[in-house]
N, C-alpha and C. Protein backbone atom coordinates (compact mmCIF):
# COMPACT_ATOMS: atom_id res chain seq x y z
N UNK A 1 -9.02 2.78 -3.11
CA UNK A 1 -7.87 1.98 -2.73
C UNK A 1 -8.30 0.55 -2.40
N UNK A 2 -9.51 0.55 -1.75
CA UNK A 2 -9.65 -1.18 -1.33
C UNK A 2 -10.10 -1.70 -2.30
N UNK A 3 -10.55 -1.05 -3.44
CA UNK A 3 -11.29 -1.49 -4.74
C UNK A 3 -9.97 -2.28 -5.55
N UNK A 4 -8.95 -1.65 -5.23
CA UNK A 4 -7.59 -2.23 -5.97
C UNK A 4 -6.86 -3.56 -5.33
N UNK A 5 -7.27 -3.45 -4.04
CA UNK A 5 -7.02 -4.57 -2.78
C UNK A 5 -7.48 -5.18 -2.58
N UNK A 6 -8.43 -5.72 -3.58
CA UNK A 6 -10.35 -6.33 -3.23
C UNK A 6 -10.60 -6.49 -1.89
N UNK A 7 -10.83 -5.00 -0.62
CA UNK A 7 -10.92 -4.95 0.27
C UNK A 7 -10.08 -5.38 1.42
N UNK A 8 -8.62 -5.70 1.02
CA UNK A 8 -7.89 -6.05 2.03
C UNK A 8 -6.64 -5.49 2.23
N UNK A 9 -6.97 -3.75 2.55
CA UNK A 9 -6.35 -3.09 3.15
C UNK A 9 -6.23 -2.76 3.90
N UNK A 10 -4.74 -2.71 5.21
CA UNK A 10 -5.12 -2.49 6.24
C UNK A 10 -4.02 -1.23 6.73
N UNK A 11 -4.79 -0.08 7.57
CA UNK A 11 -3.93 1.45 7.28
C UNK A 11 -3.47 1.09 8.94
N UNK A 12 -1.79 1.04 9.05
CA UNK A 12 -1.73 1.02 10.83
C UNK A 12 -1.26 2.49 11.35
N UNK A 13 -1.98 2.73 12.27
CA UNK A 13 -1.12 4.39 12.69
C UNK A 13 0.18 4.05 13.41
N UNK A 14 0.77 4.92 12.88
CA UNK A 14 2.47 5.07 13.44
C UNK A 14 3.23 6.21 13.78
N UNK A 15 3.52 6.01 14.99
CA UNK A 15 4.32 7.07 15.60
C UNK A 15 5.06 8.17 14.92
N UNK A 16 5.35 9.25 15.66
CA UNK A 16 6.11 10.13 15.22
C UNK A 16 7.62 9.27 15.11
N UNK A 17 8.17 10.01 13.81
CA UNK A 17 9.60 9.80 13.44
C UNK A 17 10.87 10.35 14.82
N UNK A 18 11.57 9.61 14.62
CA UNK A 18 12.99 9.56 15.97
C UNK A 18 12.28 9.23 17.35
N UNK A 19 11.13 9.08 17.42
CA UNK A 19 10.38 8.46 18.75
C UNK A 19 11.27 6.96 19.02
N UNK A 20 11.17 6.91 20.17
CA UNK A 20 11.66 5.12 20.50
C UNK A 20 10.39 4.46 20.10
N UNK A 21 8.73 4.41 20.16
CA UNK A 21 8.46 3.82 19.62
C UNK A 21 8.37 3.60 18.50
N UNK A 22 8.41 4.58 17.49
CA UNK A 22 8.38 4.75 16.10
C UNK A 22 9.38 3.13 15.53
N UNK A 23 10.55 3.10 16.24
CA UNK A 23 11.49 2.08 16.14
C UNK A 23 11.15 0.77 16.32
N UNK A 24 10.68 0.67 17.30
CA UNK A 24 10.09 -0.42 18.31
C UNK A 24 8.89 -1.02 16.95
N UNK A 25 8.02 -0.34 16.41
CA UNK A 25 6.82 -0.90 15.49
C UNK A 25 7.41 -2.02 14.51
N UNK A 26 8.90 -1.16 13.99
CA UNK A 26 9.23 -2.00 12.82
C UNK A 26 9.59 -3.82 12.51
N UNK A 27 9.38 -3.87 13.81
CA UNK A 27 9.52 -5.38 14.68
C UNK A 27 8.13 -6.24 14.75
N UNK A 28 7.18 -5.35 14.78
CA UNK A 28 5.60 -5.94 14.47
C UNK A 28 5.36 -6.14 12.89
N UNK A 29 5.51 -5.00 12.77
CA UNK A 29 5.41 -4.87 11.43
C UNK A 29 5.40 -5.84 10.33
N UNK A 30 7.52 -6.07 10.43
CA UNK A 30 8.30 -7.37 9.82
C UNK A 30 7.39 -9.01 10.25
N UNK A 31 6.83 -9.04 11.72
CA UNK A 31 5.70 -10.49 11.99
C UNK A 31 4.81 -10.67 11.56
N UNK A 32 4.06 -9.12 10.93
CA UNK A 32 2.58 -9.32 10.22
C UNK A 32 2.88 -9.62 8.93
N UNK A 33 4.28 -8.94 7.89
CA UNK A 33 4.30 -9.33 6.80
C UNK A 33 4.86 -10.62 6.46
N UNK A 34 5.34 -11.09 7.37
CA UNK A 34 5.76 -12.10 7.45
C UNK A 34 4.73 -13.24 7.57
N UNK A 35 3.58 -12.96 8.63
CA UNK A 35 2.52 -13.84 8.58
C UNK A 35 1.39 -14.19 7.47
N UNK A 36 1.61 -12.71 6.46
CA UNK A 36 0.61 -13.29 5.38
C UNK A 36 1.22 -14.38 4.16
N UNK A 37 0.02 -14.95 3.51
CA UNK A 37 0.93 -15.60 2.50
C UNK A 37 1.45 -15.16 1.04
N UNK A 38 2.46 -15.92 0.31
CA UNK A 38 3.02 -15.17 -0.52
C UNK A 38 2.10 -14.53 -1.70
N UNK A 39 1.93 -13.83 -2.36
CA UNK A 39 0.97 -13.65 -3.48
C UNK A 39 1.56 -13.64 -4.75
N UNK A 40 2.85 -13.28 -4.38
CA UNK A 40 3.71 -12.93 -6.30
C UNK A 40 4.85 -14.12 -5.60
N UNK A 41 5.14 -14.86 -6.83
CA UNK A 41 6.24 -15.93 -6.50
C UNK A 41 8.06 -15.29 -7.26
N UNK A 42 7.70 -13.92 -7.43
CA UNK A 42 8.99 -13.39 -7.56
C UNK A 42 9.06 -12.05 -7.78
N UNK A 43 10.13 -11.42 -7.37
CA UNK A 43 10.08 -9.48 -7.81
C UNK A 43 9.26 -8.89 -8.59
N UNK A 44 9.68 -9.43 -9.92
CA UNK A 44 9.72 -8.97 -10.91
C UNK A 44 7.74 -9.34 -11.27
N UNK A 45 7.33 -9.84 -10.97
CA UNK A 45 5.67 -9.93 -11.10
C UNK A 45 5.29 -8.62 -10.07
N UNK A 46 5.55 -8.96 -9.31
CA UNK A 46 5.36 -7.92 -7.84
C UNK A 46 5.76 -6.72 -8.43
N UNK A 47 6.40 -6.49 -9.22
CA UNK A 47 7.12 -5.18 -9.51
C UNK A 47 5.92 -4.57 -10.40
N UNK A 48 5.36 -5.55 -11.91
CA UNK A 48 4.47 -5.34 -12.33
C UNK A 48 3.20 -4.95 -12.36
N UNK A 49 2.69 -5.46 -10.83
CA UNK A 49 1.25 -5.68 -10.31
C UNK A 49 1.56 -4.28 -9.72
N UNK A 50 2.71 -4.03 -9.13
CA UNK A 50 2.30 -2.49 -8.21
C UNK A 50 2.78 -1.26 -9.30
N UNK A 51 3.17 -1.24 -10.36
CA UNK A 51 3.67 -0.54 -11.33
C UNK A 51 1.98 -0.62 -12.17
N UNK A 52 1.39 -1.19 -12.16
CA UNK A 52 -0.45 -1.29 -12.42
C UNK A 52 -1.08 -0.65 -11.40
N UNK A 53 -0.96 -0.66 -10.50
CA UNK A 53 -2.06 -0.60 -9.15
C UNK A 53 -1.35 1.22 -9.51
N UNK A 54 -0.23 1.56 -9.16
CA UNK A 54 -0.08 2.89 -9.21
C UNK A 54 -0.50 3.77 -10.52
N UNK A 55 -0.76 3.27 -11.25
CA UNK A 55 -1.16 3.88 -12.69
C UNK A 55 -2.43 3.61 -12.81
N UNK A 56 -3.40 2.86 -12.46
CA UNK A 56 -4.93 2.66 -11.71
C UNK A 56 -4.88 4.06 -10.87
N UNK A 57 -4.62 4.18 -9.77
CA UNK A 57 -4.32 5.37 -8.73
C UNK A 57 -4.41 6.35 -9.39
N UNK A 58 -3.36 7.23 -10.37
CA UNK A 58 -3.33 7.73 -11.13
C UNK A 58 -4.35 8.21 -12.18
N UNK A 59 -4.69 7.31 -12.77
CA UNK A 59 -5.52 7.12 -13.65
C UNK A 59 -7.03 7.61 -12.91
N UNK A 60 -7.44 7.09 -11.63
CA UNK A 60 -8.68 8.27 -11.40
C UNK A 60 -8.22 9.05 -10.15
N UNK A 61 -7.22 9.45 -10.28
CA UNK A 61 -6.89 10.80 -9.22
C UNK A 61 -7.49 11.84 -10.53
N UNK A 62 -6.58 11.68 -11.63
CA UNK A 62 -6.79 12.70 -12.87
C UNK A 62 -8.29 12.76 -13.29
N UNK A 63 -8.85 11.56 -13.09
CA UNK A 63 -10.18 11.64 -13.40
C UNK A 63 -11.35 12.54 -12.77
N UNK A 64 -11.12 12.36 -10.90
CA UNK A 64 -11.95 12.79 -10.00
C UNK A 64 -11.28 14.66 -10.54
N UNK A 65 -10.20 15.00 -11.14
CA UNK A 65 -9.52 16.30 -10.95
C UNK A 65 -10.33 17.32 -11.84
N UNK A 66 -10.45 16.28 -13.33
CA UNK A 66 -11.27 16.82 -14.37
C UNK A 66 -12.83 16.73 -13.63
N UNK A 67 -13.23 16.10 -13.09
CA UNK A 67 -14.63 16.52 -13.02
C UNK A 67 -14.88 17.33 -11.89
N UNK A 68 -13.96 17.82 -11.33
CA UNK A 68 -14.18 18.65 -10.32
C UNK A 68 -13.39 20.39 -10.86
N UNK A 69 -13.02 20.16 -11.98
CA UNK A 69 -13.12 21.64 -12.81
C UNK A 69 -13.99 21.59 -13.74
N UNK A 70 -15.14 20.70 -14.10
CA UNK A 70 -15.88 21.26 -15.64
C UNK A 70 -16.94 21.53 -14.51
């Protein structure tokens, strides 16, 4: 995964669901994405790049699957 992110992934732990804080995060959350800068200057690129990144994913999930049956 960070190989696809060139290392700039970041995993946050989050509360259980219907918790008050669970609610409360989505307010940090919206300031951090908000604080990085833009990378795709419209949807439709953005749509592309992660419609790649998931078929990358894909592409050696199936891989690691086959070599762990021959």
């Amino acid at each position: 995964m960070t190989t696809l992110h060139r290392g700039n992934v970041d995993i946050l732990p989050w509360p259980i669901i219907n918790s008050p804080s669970f609610y409360k995060l989505f307010n940090a959350l919206k300031l951090r994405l908000d604080s990085q800068p833009i990378t795709h200057p419209n949807a439709r690129e953005f749509l592309c790049i992660l419609k790649t990144l998931m078929a990358k994913l894909k592409v050696r999930t199936q891989c690691s699957i086959l070599v762990l049956t021959l």
